[in-house]
N, C-alpha and C. Protein backbone atom coordinates (compact mmCIF):
# COMPACT_ATOMS: atom_id res chain seq x y z
N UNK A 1 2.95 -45.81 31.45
CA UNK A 1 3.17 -47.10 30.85
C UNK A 1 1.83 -47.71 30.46
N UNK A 2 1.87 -48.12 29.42
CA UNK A 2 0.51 -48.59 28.46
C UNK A 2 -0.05 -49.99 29.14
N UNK A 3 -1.15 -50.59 28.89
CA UNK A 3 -0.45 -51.80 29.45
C UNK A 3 -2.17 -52.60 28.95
N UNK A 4 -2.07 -54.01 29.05
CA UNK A 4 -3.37 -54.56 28.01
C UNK A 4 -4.17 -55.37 28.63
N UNK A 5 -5.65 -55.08 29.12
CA UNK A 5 -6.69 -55.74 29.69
C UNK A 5 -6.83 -57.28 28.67
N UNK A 6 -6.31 -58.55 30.22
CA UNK A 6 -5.98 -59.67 29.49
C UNK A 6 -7.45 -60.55 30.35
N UNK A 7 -8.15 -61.28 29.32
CA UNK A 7 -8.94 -62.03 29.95
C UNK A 7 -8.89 -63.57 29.95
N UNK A 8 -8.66 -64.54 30.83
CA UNK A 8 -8.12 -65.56 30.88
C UNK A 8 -9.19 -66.55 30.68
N UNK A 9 -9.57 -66.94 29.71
CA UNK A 9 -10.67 -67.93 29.05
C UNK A 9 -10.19 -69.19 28.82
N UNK A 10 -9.59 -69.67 29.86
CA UNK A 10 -9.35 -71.15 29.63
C UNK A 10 -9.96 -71.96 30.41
N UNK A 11 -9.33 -72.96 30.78
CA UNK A 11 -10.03 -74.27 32.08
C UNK A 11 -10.12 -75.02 31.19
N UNK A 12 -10.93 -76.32 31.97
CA UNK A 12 -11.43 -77.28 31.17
C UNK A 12 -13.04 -77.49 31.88
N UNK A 13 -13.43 -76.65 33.07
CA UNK A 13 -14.89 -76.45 33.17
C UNK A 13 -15.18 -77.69 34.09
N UNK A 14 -14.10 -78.57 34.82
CA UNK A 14 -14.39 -79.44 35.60
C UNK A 14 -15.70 -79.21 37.01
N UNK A 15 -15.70 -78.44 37.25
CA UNK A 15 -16.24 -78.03 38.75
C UNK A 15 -17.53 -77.65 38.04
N UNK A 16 -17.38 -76.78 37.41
CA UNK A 16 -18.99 -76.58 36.50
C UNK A 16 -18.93 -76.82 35.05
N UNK A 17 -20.00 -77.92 34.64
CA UNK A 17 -20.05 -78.05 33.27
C UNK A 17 -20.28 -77.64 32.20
N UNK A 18 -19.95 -76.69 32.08
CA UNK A 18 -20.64 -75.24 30.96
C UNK A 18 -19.32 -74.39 31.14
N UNK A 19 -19.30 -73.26 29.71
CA UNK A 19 -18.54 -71.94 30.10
C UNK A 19 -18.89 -71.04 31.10
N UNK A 20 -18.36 -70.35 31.84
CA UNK A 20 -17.91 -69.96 33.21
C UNK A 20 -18.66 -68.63 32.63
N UNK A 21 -17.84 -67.78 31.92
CA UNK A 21 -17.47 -67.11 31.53
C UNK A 21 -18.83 -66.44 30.58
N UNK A 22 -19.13 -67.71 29.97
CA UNK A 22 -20.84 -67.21 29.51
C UNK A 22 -21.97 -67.32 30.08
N UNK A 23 -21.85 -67.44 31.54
CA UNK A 23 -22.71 -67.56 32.48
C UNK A 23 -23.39 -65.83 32.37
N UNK A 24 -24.65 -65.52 32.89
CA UNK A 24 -25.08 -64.18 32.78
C UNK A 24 -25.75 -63.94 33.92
N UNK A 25 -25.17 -62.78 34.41
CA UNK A 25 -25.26 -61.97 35.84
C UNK A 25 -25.74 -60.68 35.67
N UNK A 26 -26.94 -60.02 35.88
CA UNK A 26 -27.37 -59.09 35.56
C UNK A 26 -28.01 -58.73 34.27
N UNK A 27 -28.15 -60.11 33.66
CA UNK A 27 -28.13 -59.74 32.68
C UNK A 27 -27.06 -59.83 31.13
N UNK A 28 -26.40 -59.90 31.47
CA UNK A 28 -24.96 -59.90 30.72
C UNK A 28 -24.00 -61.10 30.74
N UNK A 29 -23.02 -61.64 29.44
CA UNK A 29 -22.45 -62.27 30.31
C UNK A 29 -20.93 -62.21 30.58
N UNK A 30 -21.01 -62.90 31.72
CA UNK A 30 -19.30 -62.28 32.81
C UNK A 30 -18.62 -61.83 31.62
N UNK A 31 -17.68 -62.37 30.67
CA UNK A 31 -16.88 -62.00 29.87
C UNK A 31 -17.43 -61.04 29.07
N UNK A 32 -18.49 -60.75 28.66
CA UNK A 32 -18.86 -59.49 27.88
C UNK A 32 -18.52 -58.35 28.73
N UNK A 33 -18.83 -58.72 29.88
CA UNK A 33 -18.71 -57.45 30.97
C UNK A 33 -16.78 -57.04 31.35
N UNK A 34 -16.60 -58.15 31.02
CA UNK A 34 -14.79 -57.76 31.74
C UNK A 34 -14.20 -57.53 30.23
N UNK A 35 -14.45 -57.64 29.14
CA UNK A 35 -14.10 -57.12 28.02
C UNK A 35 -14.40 -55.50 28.18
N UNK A 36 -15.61 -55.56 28.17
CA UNK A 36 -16.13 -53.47 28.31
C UNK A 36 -15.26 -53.01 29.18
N UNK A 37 -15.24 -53.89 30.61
CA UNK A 37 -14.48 -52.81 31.24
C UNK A 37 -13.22 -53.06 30.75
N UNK A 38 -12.48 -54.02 30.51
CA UNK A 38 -11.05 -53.99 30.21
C UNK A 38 -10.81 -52.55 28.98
N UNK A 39 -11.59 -52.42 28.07
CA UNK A 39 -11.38 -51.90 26.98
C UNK A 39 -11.75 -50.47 27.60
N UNK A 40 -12.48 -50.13 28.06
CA UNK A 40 -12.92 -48.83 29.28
C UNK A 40 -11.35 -48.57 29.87
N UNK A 41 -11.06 -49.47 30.62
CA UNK A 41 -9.64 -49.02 31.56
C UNK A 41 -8.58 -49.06 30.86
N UNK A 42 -8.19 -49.38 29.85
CA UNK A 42 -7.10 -49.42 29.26
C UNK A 42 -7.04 -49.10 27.97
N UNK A 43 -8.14 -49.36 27.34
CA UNK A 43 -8.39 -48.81 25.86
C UNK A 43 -8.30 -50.08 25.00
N UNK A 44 -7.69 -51.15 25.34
CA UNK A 44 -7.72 -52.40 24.67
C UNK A 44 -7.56 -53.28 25.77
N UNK A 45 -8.04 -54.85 24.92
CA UNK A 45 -8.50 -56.31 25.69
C UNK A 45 -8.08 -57.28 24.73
N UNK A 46 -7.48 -58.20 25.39
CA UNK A 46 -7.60 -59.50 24.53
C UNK A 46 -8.02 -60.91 25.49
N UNK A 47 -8.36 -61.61 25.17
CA UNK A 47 -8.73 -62.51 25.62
C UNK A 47 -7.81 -63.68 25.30
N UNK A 48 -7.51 -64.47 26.19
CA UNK A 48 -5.90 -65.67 26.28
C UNK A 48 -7.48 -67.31 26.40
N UNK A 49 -7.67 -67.72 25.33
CA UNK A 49 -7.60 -68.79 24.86
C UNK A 49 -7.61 -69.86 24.34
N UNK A 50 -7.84 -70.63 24.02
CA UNK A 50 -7.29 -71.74 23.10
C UNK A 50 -8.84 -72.83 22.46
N UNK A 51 -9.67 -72.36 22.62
CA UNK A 51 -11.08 -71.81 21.80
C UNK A 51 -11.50 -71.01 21.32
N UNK A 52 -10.49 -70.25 19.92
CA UNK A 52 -11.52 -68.49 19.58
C UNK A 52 -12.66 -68.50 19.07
N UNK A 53 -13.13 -69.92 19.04
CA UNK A 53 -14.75 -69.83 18.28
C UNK A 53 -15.74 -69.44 19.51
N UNK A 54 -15.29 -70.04 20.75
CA UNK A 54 -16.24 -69.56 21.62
C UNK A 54 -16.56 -67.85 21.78
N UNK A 55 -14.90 -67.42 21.63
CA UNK A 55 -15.46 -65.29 21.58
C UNK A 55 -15.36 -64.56 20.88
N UNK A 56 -15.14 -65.27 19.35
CA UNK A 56 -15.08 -64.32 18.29
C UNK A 56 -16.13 -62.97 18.23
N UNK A 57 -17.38 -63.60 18.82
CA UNK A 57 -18.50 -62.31 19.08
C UNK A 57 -17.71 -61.07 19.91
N UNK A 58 -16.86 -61.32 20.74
CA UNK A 58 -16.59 -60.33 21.60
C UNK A 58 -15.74 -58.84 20.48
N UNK A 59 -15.46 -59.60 19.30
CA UNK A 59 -14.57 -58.19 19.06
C UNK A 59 -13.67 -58.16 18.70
N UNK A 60 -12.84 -58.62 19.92
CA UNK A 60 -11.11 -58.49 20.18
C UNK A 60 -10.37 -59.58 20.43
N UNK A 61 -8.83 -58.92 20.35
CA UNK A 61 -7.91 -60.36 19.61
C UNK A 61 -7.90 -61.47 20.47
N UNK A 62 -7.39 -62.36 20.03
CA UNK A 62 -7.58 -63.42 21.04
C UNK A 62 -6.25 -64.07 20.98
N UNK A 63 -5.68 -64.75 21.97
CA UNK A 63 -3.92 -65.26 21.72
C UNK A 63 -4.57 -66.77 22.21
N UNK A 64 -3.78 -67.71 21.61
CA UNK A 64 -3.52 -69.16 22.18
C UNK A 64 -2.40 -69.33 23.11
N UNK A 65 -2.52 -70.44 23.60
CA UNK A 65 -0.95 -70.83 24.07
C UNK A 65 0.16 -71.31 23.24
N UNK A 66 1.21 -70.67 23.78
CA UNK A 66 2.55 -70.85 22.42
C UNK A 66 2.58 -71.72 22.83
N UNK A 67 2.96 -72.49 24.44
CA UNK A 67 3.58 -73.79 24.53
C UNK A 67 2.44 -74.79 24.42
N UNK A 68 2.88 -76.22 25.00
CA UNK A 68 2.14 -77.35 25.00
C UNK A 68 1.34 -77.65 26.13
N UNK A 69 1.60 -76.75 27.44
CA UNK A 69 1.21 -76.72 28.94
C UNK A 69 -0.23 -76.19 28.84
N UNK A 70 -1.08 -76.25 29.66
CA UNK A 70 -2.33 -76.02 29.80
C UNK A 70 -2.37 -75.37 31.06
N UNK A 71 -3.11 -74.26 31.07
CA UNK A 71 -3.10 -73.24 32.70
C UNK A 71 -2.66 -71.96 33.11
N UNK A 72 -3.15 -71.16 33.77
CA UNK A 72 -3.50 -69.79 33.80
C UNK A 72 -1.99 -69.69 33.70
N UNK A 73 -0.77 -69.97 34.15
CA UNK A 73 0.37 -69.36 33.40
C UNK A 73 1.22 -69.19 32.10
N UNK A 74 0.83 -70.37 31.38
CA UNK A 74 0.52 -70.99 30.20
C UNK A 74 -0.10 -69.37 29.15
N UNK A 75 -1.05 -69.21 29.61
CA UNK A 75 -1.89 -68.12 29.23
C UNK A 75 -1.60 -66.83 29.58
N UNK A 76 -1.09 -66.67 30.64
CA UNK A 76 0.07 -65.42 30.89
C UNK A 76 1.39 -64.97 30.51
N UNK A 77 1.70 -66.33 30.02
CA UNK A 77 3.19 -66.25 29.01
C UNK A 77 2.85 -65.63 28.16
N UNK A 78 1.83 -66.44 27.36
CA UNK A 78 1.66 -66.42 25.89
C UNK A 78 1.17 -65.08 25.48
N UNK A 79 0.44 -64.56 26.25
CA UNK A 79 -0.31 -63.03 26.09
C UNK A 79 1.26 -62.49 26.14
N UNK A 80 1.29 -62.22 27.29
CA UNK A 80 2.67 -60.95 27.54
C UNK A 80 3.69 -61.13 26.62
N UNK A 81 4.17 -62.41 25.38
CA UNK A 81 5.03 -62.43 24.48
C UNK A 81 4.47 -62.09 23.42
N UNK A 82 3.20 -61.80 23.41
CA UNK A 82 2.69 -61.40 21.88
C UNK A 82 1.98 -59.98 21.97
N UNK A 83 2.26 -59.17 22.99
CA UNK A 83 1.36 -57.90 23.01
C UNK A 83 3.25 -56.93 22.71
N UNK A 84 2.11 -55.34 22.32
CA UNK A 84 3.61 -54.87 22.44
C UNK A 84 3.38 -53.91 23.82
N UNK A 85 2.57 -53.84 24.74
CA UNK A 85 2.69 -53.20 25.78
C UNK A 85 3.44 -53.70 26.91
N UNK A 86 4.12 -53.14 27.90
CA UNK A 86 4.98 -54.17 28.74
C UNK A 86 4.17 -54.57 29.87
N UNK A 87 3.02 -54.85 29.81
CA UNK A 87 2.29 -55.29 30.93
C UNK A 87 1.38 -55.39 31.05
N UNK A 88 0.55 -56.57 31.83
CA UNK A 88 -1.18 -56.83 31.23
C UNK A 88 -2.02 -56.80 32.65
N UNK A 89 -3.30 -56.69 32.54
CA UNK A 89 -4.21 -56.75 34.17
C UNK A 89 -4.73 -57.74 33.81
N UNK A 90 -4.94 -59.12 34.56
CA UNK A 90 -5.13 -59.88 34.37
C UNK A 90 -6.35 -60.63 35.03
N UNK A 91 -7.45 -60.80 34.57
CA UNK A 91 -8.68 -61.35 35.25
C UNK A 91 -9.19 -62.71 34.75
N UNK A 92 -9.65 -63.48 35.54
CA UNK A 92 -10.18 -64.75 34.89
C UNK A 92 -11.49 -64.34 34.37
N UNK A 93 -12.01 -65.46 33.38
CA UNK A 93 -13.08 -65.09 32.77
C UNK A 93 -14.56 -65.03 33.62
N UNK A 94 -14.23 -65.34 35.24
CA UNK A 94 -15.53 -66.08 35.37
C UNK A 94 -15.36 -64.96 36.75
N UNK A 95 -15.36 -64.27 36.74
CA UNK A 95 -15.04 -62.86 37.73
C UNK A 95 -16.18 -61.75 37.41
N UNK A 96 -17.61 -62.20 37.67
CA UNK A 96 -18.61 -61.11 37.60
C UNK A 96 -18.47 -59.87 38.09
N UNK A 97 -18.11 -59.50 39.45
CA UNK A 97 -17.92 -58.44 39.96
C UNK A 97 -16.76 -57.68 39.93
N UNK A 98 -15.65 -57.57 39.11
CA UNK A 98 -14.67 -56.91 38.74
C UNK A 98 -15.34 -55.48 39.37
N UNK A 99 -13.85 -54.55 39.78
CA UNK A 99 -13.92 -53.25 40.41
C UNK A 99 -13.14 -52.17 39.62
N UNK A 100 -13.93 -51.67 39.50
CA UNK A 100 -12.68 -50.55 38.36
C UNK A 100 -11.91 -49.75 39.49
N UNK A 101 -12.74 -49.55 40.63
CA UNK A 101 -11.60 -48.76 41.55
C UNK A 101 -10.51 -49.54 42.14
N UNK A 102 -10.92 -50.77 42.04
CA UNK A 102 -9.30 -51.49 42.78
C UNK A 102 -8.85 -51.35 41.77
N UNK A 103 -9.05 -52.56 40.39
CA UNK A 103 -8.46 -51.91 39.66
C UNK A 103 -7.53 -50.65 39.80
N UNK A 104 -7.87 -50.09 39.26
CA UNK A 104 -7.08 -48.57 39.18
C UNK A 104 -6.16 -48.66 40.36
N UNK A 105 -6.91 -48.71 41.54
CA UNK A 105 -6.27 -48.88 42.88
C UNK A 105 -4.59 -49.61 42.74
N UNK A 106 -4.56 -50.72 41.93
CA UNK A 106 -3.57 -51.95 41.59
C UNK A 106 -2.53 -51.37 40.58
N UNK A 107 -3.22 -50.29 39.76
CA UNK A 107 -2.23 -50.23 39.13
C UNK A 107 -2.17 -49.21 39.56
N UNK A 108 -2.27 -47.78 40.47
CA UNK A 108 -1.65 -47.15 41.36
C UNK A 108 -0.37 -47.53 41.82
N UNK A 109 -0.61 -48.77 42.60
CA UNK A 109 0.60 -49.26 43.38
C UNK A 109 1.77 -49.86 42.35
N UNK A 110 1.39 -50.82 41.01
CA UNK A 110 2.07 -51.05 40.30
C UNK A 110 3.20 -49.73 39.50
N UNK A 111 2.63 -48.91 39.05
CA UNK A 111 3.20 -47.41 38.55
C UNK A 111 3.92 -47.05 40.02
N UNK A 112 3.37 -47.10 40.78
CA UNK A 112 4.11 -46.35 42.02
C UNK A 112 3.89 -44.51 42.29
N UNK A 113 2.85 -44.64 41.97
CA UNK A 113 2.58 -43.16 42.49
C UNK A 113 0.64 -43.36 42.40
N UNK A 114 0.33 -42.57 42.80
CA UNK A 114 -0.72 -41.68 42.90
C UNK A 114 -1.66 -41.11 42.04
N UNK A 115 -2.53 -41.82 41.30
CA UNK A 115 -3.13 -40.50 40.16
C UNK A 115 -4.77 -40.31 40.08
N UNK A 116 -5.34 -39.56 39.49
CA UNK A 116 -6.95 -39.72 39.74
C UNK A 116 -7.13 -41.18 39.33
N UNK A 117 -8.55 -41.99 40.07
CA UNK A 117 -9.07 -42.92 40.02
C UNK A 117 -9.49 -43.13 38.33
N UNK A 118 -10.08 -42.20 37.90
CA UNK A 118 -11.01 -41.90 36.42
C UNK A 118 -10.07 -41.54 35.21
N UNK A 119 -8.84 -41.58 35.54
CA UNK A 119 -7.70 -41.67 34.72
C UNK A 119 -7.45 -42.80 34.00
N UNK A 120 -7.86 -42.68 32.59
CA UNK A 120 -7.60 -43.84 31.83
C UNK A 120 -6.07 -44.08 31.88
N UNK A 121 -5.62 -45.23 31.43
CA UNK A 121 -4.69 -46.04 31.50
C UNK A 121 -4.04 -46.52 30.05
N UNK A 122 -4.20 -45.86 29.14
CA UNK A 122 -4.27 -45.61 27.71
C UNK A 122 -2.05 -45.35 27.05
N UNK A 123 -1.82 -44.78 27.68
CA UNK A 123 -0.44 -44.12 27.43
C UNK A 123 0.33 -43.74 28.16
N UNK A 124 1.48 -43.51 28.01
CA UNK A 124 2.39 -43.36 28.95
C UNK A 124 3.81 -43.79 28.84
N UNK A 125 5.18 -43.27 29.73
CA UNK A 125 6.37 -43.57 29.57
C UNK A 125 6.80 -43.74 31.04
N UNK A 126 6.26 -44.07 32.16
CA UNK A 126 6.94 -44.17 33.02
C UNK A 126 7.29 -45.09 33.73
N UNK A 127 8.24 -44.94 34.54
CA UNK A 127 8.91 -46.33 34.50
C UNK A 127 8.54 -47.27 36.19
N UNK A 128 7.71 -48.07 35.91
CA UNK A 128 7.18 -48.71 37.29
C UNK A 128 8.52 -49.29 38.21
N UNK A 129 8.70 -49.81 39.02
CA UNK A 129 9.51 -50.37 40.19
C UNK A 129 9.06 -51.72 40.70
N UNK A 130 7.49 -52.59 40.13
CA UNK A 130 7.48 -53.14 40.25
C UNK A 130 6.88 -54.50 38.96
N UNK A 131 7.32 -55.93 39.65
CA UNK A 131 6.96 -56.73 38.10
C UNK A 131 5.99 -57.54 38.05
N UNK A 132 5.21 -57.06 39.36
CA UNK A 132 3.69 -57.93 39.14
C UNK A 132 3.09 -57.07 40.55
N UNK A 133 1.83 -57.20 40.53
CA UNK A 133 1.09 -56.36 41.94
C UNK A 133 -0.70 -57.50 41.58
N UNK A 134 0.04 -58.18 42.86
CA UNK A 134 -0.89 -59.60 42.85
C UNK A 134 -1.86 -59.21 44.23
N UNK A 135 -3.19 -59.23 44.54
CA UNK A 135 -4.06 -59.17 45.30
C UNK A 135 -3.37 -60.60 46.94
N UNK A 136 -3.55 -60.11 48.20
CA UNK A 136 -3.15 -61.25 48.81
C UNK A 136 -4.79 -61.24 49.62
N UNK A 137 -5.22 -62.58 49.90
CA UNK A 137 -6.17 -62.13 50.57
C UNK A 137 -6.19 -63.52 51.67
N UNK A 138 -6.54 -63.26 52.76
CA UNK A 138 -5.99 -63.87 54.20
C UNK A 138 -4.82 -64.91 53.64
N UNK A 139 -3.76 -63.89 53.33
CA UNK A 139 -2.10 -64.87 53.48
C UNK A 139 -2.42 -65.69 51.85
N UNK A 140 -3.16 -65.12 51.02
CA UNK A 140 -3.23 -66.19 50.19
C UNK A 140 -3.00 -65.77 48.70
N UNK A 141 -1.84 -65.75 47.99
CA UNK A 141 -2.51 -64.74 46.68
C UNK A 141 -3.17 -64.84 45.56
N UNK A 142 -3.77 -64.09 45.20
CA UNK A 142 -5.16 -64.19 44.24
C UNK A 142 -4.48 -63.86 42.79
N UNK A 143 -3.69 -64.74 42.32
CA UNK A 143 -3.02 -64.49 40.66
C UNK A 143 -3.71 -64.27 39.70
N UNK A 144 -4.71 -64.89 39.20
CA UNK A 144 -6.02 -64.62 38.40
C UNK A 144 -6.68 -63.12 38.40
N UNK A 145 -6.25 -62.34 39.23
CA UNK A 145 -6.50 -61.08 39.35
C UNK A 145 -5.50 -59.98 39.26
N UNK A 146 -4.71 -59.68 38.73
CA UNK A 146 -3.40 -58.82 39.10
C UNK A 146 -2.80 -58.19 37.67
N UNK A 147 -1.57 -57.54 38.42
CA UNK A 147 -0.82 -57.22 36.99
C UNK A 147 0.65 -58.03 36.73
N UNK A 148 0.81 -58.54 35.74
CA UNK A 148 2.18 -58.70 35.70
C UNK A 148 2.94 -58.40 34.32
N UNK A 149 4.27 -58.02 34.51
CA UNK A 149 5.24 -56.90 33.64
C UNK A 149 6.26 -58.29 32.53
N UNK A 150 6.33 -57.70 31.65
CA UNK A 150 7.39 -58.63 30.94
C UNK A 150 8.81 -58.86 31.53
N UNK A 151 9.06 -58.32 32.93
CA UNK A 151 10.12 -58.64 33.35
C UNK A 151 10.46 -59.85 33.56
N UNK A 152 9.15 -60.12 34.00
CA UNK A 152 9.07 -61.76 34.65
C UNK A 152 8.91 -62.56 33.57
N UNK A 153 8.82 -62.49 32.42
CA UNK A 153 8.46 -63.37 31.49
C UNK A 153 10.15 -64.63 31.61
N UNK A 154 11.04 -64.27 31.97
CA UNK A 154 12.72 -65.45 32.47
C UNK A 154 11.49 -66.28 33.42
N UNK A 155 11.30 -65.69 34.11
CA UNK A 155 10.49 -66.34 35.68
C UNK A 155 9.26 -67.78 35.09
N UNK A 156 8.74 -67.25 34.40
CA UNK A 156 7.72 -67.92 33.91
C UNK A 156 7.96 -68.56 32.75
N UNK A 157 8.88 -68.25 32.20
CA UNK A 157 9.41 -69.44 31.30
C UNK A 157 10.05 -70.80 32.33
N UNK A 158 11.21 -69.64 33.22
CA UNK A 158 11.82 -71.36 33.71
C UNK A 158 10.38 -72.25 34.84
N UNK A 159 9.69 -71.49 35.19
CA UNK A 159 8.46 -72.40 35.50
C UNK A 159 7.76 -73.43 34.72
N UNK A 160 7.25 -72.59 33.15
CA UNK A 160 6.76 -73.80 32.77
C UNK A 160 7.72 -74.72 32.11
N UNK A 161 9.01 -74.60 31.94
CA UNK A 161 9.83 -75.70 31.67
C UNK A 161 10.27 -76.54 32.82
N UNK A 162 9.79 -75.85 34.10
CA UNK A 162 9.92 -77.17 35.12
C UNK A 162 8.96 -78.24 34.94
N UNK A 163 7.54 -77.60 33.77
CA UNK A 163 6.59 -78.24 34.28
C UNK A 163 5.23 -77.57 35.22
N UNK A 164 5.80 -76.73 35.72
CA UNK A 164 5.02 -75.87 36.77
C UNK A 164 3.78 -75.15 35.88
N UNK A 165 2.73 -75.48 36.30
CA UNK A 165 1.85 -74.77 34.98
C UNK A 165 0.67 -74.00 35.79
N UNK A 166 0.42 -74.44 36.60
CA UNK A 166 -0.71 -74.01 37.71
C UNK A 166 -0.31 -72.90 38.89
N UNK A 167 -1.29 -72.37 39.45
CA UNK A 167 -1.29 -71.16 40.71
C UNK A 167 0.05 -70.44 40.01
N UNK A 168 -0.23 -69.49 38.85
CA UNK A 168 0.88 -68.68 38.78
C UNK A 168 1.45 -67.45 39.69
N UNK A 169 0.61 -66.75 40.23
CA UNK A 169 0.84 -66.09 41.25
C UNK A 169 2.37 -66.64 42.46
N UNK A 170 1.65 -68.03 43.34
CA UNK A 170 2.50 -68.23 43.87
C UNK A 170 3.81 -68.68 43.51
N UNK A 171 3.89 -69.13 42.18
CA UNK A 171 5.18 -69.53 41.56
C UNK A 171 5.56 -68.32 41.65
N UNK A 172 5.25 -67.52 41.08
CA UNK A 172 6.21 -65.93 40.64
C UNK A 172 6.49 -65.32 41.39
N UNK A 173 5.64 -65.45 42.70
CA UNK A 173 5.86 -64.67 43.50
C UNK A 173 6.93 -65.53 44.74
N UNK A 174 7.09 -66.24 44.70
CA UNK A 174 8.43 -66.93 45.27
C UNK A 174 9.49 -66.58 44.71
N UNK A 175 9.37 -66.79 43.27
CA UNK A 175 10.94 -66.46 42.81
C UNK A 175 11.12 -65.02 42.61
N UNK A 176 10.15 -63.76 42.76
CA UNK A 176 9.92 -62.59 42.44
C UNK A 176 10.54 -62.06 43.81
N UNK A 177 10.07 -62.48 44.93
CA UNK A 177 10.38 -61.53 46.23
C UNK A 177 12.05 -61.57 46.57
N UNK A 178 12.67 -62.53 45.72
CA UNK A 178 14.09 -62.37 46.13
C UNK A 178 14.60 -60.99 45.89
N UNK A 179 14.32 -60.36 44.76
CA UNK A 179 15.18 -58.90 45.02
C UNK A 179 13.75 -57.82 44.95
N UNK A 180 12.78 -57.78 45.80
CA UNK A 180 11.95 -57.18 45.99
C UNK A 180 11.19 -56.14 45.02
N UNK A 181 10.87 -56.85 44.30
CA UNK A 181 10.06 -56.23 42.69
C UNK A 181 9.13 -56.80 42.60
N UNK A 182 8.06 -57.07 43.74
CA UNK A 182 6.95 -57.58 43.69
C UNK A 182 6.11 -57.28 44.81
N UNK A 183 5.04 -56.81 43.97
CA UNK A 183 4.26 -55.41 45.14
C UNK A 183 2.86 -56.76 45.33
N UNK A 184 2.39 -57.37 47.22
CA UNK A 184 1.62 -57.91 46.98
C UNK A 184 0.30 -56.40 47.90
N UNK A 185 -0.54 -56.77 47.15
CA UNK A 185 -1.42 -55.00 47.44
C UNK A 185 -2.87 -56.06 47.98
């Protein structure tokens, strides 16, 4: 199963006053770096948001938000209704140290089997068992980092029509664990 390195370039930059994302670590900056690798692990990247003047340099496509809501689920809708792959890895923009082996590791568990680490992520027909594989880390889950499947796209619609626009992880993953199609890794 194919699936599309999504980079989440939104906020409004409250906590730090500048882009996050064009901050430079090593040299580089964060989002240049999670573009390469996204496009490395999967073969394509788009970037989710609602400034494309800030990354037109980067390359690759860029989606807005369809709805009127503002926030990392907002930006996870809108990607996963406009790609044609059924499923995206999802990183915030401001994530310097991204891992290609968890990575890989994540979508191991998402596919549900086993395959070399150095195995691109490019193509495929098989059929996963699960509709998101969200990082938990002490009891807590890390949504900004994960995968999630167009299954859930019902899920995340009736969220942001509650209104619900924020911590997508734990929204989904409440209404996700009822019939157990949600791998937290």
């Amino acid at each position: 199963m194919a699936m599309t390195g999504t980079i989440l370039a939104g906020g409004e930059n409250r906590r730090i006053p500048l882009l996050k994302g064009h901050i430079e670590v090593n040299g580089e900056k964060i989002i240049d770096s999670s573009v390469n690798l996204m496009k490395r692990l999967f073969g394509r990247a788009v970037i989710s948001t609602n400034t494309p003047e800030l990354y037109f340099y980067c390359g690759v496509p860029m989606i807005g938000d369809i709805v009127n809501q503002r926030g990392p689920l907002t930006g996870i809708f809108s990607v996963l209704l406009n790609i044609k792959d059924d499923a995206i890895f999802v990183a915030a923009c401001d994530m310097p140290f991204l891992n290609d082996q968890l990575m890989m590791y994540m979508v191991d568990k998402y596919r549900g089997k086993n395959r070399e680490i150095s195995e691109p992520m490019t193509s495929g027909s098989e059929i996963t068992k699960w509709d998101a594989v969200i990082p938990v880390f002490e009891g807590k889950p890390q949504p900004l980092f994960g995968i999630y499947s167009k299954n859930i796209l019902g899920i995340i619609e009736e969220r942001l029509n509650k209104g619900l626009k924020n911590r997508p992880g734990r929204q989904v993953i409440s209404e996700s664990q009822y019939n157990g199609r949600l791998r937290k890794s």
